[in-house]
N, C-alpha and C. Protein backbone atom coordinates (compact mmCIF):
# COMPACT_ATOMS: atom_id res chain seq x y z
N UNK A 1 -2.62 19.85 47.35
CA UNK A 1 -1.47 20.17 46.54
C UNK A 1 -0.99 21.56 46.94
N UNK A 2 0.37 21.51 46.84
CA UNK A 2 0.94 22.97 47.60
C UNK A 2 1.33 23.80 46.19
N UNK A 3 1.18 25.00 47.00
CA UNK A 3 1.78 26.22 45.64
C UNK A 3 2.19 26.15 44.96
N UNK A 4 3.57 26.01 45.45
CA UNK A 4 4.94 25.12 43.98
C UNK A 4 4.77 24.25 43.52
N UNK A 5 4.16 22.90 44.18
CA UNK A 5 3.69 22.06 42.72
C UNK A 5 2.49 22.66 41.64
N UNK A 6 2.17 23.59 42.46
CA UNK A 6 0.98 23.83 41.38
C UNK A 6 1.15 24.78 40.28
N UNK A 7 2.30 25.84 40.39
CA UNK A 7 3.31 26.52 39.90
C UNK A 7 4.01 25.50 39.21
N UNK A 8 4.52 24.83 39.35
CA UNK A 8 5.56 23.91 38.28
C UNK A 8 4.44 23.13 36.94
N UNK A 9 3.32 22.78 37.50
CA UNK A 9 2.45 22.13 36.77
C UNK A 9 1.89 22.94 35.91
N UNK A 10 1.83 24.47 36.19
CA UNK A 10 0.60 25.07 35.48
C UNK A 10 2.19 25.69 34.11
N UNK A 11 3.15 25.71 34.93
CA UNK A 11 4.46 26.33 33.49
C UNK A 11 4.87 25.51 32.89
N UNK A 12 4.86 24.04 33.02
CA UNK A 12 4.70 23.05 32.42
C UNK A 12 3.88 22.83 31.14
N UNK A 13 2.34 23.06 31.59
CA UNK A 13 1.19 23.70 30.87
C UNK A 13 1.62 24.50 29.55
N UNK A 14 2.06 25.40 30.21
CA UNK A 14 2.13 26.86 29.41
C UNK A 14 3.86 26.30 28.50
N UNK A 15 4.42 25.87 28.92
CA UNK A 15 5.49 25.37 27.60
C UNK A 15 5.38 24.91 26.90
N UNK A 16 3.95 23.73 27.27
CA UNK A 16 3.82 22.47 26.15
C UNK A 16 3.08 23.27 25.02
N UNK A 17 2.47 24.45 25.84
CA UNK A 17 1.61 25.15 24.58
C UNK A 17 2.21 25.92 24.01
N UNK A 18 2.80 26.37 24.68
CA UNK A 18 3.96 27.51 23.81
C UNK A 18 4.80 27.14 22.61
N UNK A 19 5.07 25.55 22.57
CA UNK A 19 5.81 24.53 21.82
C UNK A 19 4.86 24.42 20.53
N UNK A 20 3.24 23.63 21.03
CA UNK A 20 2.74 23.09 19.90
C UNK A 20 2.44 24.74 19.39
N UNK A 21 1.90 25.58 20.20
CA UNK A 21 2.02 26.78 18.79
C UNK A 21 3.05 27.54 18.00
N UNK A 22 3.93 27.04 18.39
CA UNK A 22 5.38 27.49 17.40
C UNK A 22 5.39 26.34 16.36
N UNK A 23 5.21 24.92 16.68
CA UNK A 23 5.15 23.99 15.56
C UNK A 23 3.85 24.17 14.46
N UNK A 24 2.96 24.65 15.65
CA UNK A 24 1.61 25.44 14.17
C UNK A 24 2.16 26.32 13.42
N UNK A 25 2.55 27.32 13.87
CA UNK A 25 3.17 28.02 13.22
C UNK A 25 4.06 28.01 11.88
N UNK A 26 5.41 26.87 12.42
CA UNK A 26 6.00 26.50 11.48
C UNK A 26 5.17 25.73 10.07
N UNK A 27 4.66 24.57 10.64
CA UNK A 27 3.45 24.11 9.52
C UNK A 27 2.76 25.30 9.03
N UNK A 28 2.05 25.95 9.03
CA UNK A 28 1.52 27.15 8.53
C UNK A 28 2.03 28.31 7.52
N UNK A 29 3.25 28.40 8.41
CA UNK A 29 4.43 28.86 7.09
C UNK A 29 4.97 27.88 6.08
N UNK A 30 5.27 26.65 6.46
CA UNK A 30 5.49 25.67 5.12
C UNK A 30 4.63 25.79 4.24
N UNK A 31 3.46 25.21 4.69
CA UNK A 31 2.01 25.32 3.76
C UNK A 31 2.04 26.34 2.57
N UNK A 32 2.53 27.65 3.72
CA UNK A 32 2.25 29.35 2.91
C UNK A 32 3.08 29.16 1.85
N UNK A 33 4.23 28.76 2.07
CA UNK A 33 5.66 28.68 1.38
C UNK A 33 5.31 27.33 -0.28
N UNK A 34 4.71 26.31 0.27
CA UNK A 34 4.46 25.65 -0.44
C UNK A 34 3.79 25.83 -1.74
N UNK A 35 2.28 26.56 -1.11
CA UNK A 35 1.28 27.38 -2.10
C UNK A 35 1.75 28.20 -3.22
N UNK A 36 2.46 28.91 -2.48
CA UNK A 36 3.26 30.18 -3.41
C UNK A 36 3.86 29.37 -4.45
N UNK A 37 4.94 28.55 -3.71
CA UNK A 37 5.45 27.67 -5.07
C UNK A 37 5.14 27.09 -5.96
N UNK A 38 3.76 26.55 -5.67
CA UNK A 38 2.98 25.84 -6.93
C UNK A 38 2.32 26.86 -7.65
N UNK A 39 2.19 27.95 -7.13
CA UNK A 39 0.99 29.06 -7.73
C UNK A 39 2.26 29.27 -8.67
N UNK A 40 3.34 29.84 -8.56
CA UNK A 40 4.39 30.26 -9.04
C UNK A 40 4.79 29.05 -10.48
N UNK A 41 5.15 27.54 -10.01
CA UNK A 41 5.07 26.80 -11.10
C UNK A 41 3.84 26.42 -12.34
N UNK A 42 2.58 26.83 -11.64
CA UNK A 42 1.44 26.72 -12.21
C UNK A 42 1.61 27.92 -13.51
N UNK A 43 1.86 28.70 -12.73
CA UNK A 43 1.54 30.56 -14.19
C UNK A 43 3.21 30.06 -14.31
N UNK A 44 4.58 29.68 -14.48
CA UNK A 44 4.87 29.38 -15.30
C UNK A 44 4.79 28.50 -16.13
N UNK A 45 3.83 27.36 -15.85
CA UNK A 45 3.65 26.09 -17.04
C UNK A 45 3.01 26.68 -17.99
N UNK A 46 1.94 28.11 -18.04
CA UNK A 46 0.85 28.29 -18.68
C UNK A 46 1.94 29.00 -20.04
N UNK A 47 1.30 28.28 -21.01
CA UNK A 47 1.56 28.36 -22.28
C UNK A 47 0.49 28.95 -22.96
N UNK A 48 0.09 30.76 -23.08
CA UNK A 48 -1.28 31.26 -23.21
C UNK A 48 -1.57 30.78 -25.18
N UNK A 49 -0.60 30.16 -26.28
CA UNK A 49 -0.89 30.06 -27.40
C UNK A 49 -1.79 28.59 -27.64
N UNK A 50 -1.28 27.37 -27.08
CA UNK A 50 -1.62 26.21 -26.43
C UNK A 50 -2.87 26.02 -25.78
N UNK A 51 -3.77 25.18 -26.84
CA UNK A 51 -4.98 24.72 -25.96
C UNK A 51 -6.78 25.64 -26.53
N UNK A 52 -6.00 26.62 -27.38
CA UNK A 52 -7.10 27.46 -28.03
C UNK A 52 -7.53 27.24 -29.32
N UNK A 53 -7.00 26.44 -29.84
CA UNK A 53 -7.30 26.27 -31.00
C UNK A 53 -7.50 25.05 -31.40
N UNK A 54 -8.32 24.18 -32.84
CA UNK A 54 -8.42 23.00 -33.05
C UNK A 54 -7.93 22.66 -34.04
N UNK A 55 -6.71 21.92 -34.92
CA UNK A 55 -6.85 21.75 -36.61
C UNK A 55 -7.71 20.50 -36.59
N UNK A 56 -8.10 20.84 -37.90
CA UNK A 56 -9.50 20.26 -38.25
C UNK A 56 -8.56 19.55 -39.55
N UNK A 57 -7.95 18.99 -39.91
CA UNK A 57 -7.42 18.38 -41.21
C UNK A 57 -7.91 16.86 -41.37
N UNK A 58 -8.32 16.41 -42.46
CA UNK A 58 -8.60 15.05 -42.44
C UNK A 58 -7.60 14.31 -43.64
């Protein structure tokens, strides 16, 4: 195999990786993005009066 094919093959290489780690990336930031949002809907559902107490009436 000569130089230049081996040059075209190896940047070939190096794009496909360059690609899937920008798509990690992106997934990784969704994820981040995601978390936050539920952490965020979670402490606003919390109702701190709710859930502490029992009536006892019969």
């Amino acid at each position: 195999m000569d130089v230049a094919a081996m040059s075209i093959i190896m940047n070939q290489a190096q794009v496909k990786q360059q690609a899937n780690v920008k798509l990690m990336d992106n997934a990784l930031d969704q994820a981040r993005t995601q978390s936050a949002d539920m952490i965020k809907m979670m402490e606003q559902s919390m109702e701190p009066h709710l859930g502490t107490s029992i009536d006892l009436k019969g």
